[in-house]
PDB file of N, CA and C in Angstrom:
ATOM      1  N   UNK A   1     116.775  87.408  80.847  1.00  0.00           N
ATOM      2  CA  UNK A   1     116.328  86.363  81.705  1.00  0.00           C
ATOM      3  C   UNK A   1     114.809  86.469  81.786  1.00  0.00           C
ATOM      4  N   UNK A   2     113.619  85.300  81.792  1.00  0.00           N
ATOM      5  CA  UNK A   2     113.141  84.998  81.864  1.00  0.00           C
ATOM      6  C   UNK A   2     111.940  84.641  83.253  1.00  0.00           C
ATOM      7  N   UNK A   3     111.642  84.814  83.749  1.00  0.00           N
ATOM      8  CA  UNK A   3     110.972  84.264  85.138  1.00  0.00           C
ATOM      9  C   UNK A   3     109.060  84.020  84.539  1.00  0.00           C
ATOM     10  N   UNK A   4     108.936  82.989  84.770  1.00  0.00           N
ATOM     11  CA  UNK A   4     107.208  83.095  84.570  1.00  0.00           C
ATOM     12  C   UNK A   4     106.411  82.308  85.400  1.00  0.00           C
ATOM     13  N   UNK A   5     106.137  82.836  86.713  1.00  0.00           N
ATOM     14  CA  UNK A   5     105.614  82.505  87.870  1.00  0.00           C
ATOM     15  C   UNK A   5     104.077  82.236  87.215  1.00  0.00           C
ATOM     16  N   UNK A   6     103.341  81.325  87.976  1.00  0.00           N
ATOM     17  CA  UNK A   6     101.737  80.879  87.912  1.00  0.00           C
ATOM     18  C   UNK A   6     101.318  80.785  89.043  1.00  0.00           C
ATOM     19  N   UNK A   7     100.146  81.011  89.793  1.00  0.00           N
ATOM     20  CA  UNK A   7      99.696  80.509  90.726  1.00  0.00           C
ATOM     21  C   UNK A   7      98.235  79.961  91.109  1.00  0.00           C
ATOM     22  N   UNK A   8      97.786  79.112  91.779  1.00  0.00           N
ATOM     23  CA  UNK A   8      96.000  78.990  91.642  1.00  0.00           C
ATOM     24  C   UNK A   8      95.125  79.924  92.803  1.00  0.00           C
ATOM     25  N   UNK A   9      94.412  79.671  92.982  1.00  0.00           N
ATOM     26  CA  UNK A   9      93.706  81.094  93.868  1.00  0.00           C
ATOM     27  C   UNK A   9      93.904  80.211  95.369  1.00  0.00           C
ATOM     28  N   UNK A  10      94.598  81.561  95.900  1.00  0.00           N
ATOM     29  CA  UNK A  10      94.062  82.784  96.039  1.00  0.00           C
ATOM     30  C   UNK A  10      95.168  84.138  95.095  1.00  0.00           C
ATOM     31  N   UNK A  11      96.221  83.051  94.947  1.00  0.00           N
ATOM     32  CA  UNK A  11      96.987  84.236  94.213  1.00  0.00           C
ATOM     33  C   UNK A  11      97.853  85.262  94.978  1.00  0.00           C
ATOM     34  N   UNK A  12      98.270  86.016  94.701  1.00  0.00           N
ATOM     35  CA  UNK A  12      99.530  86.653  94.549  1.00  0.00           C
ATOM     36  C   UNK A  12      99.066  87.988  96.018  1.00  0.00           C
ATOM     37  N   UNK A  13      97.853  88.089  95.761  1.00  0.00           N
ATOM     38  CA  UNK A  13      97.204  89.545  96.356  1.00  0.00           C
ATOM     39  C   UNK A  13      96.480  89.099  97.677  1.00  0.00           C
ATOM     40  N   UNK A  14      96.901  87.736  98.110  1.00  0.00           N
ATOM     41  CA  UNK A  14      96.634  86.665  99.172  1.00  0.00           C
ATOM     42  C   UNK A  14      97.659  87.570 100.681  1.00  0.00           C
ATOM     43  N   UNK A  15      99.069  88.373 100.060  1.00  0.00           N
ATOM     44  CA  UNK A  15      99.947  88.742 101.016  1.00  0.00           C
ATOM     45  C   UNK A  15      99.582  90.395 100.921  1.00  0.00           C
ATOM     46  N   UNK A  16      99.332  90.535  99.985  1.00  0.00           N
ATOM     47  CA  UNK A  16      99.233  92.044  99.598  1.00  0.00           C
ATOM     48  C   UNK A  16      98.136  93.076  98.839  1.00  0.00           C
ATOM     49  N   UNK A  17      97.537  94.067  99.000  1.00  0.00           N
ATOM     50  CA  UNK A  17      96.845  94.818  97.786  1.00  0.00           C
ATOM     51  C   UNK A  17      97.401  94.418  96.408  1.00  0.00           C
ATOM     52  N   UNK A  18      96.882  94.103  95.247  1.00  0.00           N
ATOM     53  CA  UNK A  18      97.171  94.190  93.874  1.00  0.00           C
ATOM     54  C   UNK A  18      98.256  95.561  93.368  1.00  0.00           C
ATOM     55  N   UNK A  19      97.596  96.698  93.982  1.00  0.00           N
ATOM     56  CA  UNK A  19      98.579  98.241  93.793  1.00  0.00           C
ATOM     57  C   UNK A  19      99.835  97.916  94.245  1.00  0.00           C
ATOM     58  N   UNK A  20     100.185  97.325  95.584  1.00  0.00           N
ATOM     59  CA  UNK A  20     100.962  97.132  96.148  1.00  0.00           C
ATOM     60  C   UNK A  20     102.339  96.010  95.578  1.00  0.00           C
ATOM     61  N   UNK A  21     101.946  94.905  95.351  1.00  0.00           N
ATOM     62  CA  UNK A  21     102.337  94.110  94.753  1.00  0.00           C
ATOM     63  C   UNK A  21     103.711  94.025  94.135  1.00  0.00           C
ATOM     64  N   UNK A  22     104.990  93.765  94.907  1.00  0.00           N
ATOM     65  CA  UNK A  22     106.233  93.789  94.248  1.00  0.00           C
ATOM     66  C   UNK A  22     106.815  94.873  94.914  1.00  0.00           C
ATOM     67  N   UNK A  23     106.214  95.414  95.730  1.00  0.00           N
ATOM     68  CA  UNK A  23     106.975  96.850  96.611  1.00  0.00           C
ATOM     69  C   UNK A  23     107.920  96.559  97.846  1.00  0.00           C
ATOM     70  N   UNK A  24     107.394  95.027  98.360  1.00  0.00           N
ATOM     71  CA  UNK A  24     108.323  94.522  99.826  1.00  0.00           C
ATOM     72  C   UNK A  24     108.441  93.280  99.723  1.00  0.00           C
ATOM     73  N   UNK A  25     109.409  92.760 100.949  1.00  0.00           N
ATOM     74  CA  UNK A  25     109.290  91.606 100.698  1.00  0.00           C
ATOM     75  C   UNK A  25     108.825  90.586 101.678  1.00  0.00           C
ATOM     76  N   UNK A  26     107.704  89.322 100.975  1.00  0.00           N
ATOM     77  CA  UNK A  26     107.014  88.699 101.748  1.00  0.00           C
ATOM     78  C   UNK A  26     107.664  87.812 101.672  1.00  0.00           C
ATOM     79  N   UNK A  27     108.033  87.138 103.003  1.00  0.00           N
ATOM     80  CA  UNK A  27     107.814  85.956 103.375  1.00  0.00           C
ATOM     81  C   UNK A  27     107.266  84.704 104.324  1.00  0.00           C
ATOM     82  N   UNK A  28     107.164  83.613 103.936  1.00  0.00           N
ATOM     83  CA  UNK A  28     106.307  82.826 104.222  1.00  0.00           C
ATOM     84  C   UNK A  28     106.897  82.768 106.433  1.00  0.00           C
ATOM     85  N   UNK A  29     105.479  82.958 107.154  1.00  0.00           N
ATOM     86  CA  UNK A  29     105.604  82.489 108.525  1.00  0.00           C
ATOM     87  C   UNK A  29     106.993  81.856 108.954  1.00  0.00           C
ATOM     88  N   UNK A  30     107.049  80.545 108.557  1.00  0.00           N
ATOM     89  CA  UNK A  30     108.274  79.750 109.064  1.00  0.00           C
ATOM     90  C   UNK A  30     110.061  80.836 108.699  1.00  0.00           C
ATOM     91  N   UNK A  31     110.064  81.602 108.081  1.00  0.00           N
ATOM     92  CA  UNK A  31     111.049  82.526 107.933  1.00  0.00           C
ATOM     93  C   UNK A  31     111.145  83.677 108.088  1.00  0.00           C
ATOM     94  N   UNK A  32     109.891  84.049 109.142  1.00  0.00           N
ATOM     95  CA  UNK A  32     110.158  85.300 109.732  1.00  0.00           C
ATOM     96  C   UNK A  32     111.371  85.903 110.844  1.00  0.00           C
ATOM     97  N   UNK A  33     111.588  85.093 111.636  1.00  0.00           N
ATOM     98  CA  UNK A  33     112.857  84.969 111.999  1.00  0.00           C
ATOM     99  C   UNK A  33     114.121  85.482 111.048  1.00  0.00           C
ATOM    100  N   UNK A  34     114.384  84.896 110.278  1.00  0.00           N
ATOM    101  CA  UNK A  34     115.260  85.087 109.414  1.00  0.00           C
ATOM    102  C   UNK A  34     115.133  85.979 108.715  1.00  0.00           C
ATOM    103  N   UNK A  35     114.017  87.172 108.626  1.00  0.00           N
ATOM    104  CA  UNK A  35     113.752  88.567 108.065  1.00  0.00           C
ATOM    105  C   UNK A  35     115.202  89.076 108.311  1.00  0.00           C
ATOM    106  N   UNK A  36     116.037  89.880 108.852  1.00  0.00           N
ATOM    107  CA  UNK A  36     117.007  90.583 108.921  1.00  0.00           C
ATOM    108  C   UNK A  36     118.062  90.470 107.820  1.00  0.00           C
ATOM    109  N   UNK A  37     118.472  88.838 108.219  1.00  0.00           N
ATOM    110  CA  UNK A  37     119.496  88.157 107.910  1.00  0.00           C
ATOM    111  C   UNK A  37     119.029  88.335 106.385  1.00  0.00           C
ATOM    112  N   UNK A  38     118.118  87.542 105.568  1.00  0.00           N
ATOM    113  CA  UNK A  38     117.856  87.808 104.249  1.00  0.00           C
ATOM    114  C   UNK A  38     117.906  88.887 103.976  1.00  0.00           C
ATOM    115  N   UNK A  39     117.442  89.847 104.296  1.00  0.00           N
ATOM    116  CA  UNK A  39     117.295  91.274 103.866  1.00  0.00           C
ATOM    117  C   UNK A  39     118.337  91.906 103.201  1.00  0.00           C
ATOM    118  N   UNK A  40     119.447  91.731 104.792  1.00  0.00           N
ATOM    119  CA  UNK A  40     120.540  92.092 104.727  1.00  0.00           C
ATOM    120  C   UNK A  40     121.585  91.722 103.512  1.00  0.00           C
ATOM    121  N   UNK A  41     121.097  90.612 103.046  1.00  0.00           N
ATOM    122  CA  UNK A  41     121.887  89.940 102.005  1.00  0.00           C
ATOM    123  C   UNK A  41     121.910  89.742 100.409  1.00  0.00           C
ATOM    124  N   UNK A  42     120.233  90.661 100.415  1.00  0.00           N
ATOM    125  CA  UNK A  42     119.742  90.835  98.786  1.00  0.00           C
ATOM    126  C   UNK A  42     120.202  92.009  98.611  1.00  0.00           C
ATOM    127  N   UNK A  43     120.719  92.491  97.345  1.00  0.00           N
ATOM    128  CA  UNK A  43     120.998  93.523  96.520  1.00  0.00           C
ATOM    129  C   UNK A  43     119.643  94.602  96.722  1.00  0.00           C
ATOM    130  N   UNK A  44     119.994  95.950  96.467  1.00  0.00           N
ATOM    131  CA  UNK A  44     119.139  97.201  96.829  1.00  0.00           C
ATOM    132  C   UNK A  44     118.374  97.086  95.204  1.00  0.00           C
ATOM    133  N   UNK A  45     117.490  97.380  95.110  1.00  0.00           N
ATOM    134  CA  UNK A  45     116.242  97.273  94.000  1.00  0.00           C
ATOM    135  C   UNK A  45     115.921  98.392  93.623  1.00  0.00           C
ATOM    136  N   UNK A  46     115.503  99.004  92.731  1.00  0.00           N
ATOM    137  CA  UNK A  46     115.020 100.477  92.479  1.00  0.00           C
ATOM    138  C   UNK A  46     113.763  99.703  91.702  1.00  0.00           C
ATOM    139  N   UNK A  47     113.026 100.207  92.497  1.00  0.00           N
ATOM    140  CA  UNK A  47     111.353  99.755  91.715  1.00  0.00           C
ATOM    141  C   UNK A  47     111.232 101.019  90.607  1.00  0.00           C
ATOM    142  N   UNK A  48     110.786 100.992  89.650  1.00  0.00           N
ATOM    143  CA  UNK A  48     110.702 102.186  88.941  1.00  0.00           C
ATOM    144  C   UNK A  48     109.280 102.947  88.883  1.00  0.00           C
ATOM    145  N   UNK A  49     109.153 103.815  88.429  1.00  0.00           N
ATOM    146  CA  UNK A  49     107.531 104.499  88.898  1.00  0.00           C
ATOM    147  C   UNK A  49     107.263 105.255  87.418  1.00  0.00           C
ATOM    148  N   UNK A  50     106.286 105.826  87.203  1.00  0.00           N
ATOM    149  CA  UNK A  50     106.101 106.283  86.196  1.00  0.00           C
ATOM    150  C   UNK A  50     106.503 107.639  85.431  1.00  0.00           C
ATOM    151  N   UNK A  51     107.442 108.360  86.471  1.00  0.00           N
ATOM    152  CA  UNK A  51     108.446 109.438  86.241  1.00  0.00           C
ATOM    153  C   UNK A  51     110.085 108.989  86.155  1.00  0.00           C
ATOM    154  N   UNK A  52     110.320 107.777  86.256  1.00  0.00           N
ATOM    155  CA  UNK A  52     111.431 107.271  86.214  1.00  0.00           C
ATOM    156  C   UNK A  52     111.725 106.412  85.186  1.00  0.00           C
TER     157      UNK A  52
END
């Protein structure tokens, strides 16, 4: 699968450090509320690191 996101500035590092980037999850104001509930409902992720 495929995904190829674009964006114009300010970009991606607008929510986060660049290092950081892909470690949590942001979302937009109007769905903060609903933080739990989503959370609760995405699959567990293993970010991988450079010993893994």
């Amino acid at each position: 699968m495929l995904f190829e996101i674009a964006t114009d500035e300010p970009g991606f590092t607008v929510d986060e450090p660049a290092d950081r980037l892909g470690t949590s999850l942001q979302l937009p104001p109007w769905m903060a509320d609903e933080r739990e509930a989503i959370e609760r409902n995405l699959p567990p992720l293993h970010v991988p690191t450079a010993d893994a």
